[in-house]
Protein backbone atom coordinates (compact mmCIF):
# COMPACT_ATOMS: atom_id res chain seq x y z
CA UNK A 1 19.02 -23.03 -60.77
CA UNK A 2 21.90 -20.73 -62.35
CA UNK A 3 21.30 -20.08 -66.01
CA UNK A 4 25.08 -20.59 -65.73
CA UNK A 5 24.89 -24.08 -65.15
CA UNK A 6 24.39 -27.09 -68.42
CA UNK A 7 22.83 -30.07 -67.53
CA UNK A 8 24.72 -33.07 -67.85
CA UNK A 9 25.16 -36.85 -67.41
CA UNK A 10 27.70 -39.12 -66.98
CA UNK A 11 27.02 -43.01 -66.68
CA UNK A 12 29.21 -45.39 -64.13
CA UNK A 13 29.09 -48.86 -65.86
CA UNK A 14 29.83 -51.92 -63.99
CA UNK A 15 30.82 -55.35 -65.00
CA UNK A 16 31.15 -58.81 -63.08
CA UNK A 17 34.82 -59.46 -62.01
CA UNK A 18 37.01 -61.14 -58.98
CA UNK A 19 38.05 -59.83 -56.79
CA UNK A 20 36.01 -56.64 -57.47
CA UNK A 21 33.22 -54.92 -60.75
CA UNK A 22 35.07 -53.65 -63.07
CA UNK A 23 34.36 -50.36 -64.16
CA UNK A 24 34.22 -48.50 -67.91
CA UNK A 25 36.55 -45.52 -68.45
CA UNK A 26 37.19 -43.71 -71.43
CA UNK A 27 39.94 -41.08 -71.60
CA UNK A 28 39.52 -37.53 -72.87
CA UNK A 29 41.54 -36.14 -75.97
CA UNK A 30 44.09 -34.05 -74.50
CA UNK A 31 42.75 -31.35 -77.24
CA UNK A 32 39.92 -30.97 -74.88
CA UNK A 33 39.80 -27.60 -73.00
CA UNK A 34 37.86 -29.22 -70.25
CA UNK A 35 39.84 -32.00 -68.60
CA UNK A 36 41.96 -32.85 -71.53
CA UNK A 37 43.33 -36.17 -71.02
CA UNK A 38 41.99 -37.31 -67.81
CA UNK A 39 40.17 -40.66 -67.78
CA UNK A 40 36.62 -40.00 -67.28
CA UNK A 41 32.71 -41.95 -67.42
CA UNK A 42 31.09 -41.63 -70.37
CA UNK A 43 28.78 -38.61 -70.39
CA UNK A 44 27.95 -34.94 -71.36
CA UNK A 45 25.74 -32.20 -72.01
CA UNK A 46 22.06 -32.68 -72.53
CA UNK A 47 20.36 -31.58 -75.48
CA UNK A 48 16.76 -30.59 -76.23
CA UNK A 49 16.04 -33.95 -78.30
CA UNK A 50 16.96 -36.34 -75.03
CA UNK A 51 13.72 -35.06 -73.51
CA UNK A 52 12.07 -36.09 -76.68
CA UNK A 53 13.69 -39.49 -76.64
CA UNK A 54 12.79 -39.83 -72.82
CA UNK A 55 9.31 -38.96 -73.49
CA UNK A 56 9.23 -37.36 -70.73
CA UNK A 57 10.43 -33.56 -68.60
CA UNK A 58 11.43 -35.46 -65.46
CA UNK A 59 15.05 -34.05 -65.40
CA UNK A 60 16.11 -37.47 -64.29
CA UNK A 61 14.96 -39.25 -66.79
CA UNK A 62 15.97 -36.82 -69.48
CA UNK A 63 19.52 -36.83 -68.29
CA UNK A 64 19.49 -40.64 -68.00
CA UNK A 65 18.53 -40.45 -72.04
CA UNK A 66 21.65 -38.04 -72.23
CA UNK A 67 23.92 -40.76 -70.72
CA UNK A 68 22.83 -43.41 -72.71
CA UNK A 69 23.44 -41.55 -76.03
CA UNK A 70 26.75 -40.34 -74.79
CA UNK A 71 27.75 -43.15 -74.28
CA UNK A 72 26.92 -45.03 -77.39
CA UNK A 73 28.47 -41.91 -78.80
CA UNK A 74 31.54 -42.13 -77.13
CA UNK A 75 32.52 -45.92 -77.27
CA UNK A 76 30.01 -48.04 -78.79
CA UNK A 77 28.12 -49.05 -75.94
CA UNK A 78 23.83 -49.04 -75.90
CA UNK A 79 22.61 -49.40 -72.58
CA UNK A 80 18.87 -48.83 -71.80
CA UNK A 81 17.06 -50.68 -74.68
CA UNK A 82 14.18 -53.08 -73.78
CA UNK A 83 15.52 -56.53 -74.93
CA UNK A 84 18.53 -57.53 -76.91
CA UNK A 85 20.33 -55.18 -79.32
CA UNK A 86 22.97 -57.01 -81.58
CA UNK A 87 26.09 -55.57 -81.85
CA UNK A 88 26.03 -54.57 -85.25
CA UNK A 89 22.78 -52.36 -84.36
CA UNK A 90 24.22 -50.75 -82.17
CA UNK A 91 27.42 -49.94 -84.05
CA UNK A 92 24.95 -48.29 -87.10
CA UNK A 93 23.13 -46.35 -84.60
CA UNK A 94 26.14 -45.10 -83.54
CA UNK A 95 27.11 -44.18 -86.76
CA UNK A 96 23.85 -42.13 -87.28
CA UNK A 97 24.52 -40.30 -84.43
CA UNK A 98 27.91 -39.35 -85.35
CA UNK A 99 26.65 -38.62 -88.35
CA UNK A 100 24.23 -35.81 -86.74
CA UNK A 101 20.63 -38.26 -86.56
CA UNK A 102 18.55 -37.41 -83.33
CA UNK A 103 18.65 -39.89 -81.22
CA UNK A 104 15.42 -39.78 -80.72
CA UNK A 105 14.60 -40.30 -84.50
CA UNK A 106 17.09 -43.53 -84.36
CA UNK A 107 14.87 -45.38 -81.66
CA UNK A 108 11.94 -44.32 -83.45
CA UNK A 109 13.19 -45.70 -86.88
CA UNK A 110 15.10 -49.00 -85.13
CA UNK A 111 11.93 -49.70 -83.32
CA UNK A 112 13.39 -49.68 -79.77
CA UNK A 113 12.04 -48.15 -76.70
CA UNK A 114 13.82 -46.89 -73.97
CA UNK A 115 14.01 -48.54 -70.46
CA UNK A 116 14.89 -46.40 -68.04
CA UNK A 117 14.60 -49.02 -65.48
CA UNK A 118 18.15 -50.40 -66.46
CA UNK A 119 19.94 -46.29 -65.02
CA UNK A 120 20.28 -46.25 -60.85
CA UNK A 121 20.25 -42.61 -60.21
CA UNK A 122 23.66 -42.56 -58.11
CA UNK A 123 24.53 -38.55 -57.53
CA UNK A 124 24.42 -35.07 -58.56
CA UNK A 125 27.20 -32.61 -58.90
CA UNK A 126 27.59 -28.91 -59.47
CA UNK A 127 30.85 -26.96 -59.27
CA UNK A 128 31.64 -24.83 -56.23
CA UNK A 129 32.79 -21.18 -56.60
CA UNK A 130 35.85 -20.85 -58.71
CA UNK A 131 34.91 -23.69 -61.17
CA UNK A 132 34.92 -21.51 -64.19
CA UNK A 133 32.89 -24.66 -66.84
CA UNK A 134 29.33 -24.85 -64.82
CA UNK A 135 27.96 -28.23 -65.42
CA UNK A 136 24.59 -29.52 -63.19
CA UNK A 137 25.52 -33.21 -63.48
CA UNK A 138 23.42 -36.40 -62.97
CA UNK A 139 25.80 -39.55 -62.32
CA UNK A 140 24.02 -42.62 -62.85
CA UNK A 141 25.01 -46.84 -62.29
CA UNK A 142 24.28 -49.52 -65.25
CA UNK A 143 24.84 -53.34 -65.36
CA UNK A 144 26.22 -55.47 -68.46
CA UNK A 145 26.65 -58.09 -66.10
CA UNK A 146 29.75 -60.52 -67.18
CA UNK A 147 30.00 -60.07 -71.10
CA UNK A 148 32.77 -59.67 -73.13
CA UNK A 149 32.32 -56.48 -74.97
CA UNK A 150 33.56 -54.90 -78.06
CA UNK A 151 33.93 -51.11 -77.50
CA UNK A 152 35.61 -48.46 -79.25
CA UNK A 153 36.59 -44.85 -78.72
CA UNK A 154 35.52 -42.10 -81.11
CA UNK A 155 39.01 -40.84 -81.63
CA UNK A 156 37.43 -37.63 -81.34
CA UNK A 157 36.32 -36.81 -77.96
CA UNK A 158 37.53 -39.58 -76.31
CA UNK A 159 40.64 -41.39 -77.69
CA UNK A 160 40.97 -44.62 -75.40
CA UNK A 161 38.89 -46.84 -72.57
CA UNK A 162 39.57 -49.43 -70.14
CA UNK A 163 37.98 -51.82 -67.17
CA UNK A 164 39.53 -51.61 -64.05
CA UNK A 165 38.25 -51.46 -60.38
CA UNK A 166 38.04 -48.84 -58.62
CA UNK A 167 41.02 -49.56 -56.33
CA UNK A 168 43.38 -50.26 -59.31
CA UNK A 169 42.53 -47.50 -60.95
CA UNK A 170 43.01 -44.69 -57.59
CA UNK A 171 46.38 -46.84 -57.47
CA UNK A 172 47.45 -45.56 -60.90
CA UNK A 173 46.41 -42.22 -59.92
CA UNK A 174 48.52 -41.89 -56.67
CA UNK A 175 51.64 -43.15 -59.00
CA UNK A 176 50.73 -40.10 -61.25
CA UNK A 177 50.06 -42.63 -64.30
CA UNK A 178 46.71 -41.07 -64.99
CA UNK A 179 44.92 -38.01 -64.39
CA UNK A 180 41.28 -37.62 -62.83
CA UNK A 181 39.07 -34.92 -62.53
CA UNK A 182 37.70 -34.55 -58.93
CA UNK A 183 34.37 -36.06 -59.15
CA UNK A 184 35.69 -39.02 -61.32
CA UNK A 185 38.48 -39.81 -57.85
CA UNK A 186 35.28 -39.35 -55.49
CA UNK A 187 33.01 -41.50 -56.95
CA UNK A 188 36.07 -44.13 -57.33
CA UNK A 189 36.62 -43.46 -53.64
CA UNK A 190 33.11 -44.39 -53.34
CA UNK A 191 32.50 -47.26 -55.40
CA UNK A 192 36.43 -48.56 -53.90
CA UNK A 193 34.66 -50.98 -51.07
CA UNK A 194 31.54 -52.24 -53.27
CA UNK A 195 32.02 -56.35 -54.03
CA UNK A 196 29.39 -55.81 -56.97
CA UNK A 197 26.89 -53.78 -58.59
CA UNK A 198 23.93 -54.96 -56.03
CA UNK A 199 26.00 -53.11 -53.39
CA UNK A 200 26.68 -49.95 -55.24
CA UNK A 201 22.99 -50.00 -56.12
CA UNK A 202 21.83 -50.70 -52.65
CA UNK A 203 25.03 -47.39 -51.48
CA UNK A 204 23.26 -45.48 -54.29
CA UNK A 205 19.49 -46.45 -52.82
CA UNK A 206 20.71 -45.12 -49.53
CA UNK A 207 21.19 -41.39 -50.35
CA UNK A 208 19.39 -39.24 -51.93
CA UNK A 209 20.58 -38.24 -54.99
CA UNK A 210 21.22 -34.30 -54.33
CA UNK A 211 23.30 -31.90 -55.28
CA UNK A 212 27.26 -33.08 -53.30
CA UNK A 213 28.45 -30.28 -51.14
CA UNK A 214 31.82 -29.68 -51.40
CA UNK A 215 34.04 -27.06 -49.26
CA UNK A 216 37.47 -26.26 -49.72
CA UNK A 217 40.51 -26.65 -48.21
CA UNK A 218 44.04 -25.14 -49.02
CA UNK A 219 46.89 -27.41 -47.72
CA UNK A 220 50.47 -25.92 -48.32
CA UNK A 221 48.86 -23.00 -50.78
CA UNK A 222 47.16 -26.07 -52.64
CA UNK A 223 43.24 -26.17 -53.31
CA UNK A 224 42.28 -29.11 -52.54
CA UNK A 225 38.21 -30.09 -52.57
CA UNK A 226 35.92 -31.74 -49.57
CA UNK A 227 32.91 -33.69 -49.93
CA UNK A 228 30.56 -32.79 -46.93
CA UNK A 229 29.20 -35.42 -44.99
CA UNK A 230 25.67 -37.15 -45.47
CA UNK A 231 26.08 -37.88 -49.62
CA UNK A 232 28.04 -41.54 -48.97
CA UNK A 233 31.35 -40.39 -50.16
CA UNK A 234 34.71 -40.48 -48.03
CA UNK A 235 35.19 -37.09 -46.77
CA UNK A 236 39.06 -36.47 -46.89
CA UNK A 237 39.99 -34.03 -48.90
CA UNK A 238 41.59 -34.57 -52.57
CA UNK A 239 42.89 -32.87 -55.29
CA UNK A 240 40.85 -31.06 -57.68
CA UNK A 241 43.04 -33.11 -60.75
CA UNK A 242 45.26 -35.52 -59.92
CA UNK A 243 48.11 -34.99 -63.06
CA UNK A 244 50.11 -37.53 -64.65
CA UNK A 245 53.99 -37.26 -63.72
């Protein structure tokens, strides 16, 4: 692999709803230089003390570490903790985290272990040529079944979140109401026809999680990006970032 490249994570969290799961966005600050105000999944770069937290050098499960504390980072939400975690832990553990704790030392100190049962390894992206930010991302699924949760962006990284389905959400996008970052539209593309998490996990059970190849394709001088076939996504081409109007 390309010293260029950071590994990553980003975590695709489902909930129960009619007529379709619901799934968790959170939106970038538009101070961001990398996809400032585009609604994203929670997620980012891993750091040496997720492989101590995972226990482990599997880059999987390392990266599925790395989602879990990004996410409790970025809203509030701990996923991937054997039994129940009451809000209110969760909320301090965030705090110690934002507050610069390992998190690593915080399950250590809470007495939790990690489960990485409760992470469905769902894809793996690298940027093409001419992606200048070189990220080697693991995209994983997690269940909170039907609960009502209490989230919260950081107001630093991230500054709002939502549930929506898929559908409703590449809806807003083709009205320009929201702006996506390529892999965030394909995996909605993707996850647009699954009634519930059991199907997405069963879609994400039937390919191997490797790295998505993507071509590209210029339509009226306009760069647009192509998942190959074989990885389970729709294969019609789509804009790189879809922009707000």
């Amino acid at each position: 692999m390309s010293a260029e490249l950071r590994p990553a994570a980003t975590l695709i969290v489902l909930r129960n709803a009619e007529p379709a799961p619901e799934i968790l966005l959170v939106r970038r600050s538009a101070a961001m230089a990398f996809g400032g105000g585009a609604y994203v999944f929670p997620g980012g770069s891993v750091d040496e003390d997720d492989a101590i937290a995972a226990n482990s050098d599997d880059p999987w499960r390392v990266a599925s570490v790395c989602a879990a504390r990004e996410t409790l980072e970025e809203i509030g939400l701990l996923i991937g903790i054997e039994g129940p975690v009451a809000a209110k832990d969760a909320e301090r553990a965030r705090a110690r985290l934002q507050d610069g704790e390992r998190f690593s030392q915080i399950l250590h100190s809470e007495g939790w272990r990690f489960d990485p049962q409760a992470f469905v390894p769902y894809a793996r992206w690298c940027p093409p040529d001419g992606i200048k930010r070189k990220f080697d991302t693991r995209f994983f699924l997690a269940d909170v079944g039907s609960g009502n949760l209490t989230l919260r962006a950081d107001g630093s990284e991230t500054t709002d979140h939502l549930w929506t389905s898929a559908n409703a959400m590449l809806s807003r996008a083709d009205r320009g109401e929201v702006s996506l970052l390529f892999p965030t539209l394909m995996n909605l593309r993707r996850l647009a026809n699954m009634a519930n998490f059991d199907e997405a996990k069963a879609d994400a059970k039937a390919f191997e999680p490797r790295i998505v190849g993507i071509s590209w394709v210029m339509n009226d001088g306009v760069r647009y990006g192509r998942v190959e076939e074989g990885y389970g996504y729709p294969t019609e081409p789509a804009p790189l970032k879809t922009r707000r109007q």
